[in-house]
C-alpha atoms as a PDB file:
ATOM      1  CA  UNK A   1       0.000   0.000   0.000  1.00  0.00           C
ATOM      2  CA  UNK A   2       1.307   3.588  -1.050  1.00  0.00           C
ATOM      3  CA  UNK A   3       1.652   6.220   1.993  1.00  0.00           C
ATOM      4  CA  UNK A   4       1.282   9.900   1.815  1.00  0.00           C
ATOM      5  CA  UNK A   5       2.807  11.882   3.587  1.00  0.00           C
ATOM      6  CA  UNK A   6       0.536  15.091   2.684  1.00  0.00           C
ATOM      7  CA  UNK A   7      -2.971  15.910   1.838  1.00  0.00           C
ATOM      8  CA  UNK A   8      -4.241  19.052   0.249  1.00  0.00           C
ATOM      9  CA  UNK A   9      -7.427  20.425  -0.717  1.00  0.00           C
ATOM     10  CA  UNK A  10      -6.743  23.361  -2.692  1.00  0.00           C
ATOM     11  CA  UNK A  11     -10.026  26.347  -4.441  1.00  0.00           C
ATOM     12  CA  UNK A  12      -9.777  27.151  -8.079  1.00  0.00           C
ATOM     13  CA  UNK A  13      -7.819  30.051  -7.193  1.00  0.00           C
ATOM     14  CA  UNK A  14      -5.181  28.552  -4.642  1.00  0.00           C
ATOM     15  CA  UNK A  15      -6.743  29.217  -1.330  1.00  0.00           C
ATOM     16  CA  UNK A  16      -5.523  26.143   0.871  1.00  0.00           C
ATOM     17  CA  UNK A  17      -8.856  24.750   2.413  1.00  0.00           C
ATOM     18  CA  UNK A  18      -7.510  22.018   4.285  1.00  0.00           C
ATOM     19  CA  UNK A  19      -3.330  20.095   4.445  1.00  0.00           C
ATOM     20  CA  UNK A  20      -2.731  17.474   6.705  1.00  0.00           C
ATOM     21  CA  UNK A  21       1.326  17.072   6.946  1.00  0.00           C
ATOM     22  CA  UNK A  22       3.396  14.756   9.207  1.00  0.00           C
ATOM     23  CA  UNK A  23       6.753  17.157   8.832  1.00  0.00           C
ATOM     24  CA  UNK A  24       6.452  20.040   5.803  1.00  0.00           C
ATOM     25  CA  UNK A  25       7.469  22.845   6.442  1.00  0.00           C
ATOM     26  CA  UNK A  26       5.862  24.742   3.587  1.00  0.00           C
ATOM     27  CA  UNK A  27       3.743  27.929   4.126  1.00  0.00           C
ATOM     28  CA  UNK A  28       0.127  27.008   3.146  1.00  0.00           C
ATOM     29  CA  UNK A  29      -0.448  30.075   1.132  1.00  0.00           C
ATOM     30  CA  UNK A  30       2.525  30.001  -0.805  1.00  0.00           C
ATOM     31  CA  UNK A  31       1.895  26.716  -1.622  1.00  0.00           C
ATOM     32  CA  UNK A  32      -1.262  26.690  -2.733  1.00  0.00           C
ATOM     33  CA  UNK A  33      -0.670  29.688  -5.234  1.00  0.00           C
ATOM     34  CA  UNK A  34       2.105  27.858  -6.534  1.00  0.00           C
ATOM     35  CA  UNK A  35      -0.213  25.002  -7.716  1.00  0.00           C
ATOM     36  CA  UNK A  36      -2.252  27.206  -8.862  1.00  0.00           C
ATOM     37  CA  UNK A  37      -0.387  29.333 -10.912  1.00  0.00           C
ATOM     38  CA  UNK A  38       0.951  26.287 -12.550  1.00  0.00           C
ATOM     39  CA  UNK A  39      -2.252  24.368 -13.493  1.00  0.00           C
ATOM     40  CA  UNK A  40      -3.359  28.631 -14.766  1.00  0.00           C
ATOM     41  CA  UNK A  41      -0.198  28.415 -17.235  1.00  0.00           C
ATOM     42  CA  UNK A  42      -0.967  24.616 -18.345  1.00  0.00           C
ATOM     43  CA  UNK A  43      -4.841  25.555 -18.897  1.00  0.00           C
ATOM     44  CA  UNK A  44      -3.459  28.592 -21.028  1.00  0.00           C
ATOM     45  CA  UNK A  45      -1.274  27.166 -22.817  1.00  0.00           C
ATOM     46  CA  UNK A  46      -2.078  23.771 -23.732  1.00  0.00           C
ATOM     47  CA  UNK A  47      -5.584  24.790 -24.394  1.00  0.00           C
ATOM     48  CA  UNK A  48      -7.990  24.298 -21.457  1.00  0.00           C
ATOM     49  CA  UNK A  49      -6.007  20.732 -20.664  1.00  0.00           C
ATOM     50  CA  UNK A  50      -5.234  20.126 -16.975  1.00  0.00           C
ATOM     51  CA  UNK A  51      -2.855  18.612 -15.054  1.00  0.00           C
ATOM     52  CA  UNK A  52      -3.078  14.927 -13.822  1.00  0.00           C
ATOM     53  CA  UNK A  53       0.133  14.513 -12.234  1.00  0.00           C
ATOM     54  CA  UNK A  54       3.387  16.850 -11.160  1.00  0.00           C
ATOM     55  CA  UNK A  55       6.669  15.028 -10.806  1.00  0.00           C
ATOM     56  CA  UNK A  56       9.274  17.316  -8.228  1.00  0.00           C
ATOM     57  CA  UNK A  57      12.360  15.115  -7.262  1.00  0.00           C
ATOM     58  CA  UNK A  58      10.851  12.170  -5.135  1.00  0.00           C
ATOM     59  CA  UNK A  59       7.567  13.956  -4.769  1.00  0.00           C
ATOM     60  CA  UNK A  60       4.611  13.300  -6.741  1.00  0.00           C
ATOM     61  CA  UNK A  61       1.639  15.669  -6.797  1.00  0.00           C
ATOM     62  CA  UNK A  62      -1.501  14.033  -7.957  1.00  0.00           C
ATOM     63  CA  UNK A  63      -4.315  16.533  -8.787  1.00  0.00           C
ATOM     64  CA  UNK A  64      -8.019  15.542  -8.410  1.00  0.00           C
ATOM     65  CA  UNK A  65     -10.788  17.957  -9.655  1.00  0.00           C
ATOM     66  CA  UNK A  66     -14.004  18.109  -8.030  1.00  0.00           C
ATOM     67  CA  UNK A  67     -17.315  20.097  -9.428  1.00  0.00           C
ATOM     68  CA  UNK A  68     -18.305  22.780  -7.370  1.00  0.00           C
ATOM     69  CA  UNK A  69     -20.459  21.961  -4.206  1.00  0.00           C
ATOM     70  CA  UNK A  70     -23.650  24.222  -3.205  1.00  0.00           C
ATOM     71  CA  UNK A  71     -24.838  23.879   0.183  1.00  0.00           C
ATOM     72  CA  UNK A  72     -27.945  25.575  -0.142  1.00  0.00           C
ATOM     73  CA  UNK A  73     -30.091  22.775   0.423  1.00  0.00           C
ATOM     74  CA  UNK A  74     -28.946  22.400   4.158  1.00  0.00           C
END
């Protein structure tokens, strides 16, 4: 089984929502606008295509896309 030793949940525009980390010691922020300003320069220009995976050193970022979530039915 394959561990992870991160997990974040990242908005459209970069705004960390949620990490769980056992040792980073990466501002959230910073971060998360660095993601984001990636995926912004792959999805102009590559043509609206988005990115699956990111490969740094022995990292590997895998990117997951959800659809945006009303709750105004609560």
């Amino acid at each position: 089984m394959k561990e992870f030793s991160e997990i974040w949940i990242i908005n459209e525009d970069g705004k960390p929502l949620f990490n769980k980390s056992i040792d980073s010691k990466v501002d959230p922020a910073l971060f998360g606008g660095f993601l984001s300003a990636i995926q912004k320069f792959v999805q102009t220009s590559f043509h609206g295509s988005k990115i699956e995976k990111l490969l740094l050193g022995e990292s590997k970022i895998c990117f997951l896309y959800a659809e945006t979530v009303s709750y105004t039915h609560l």
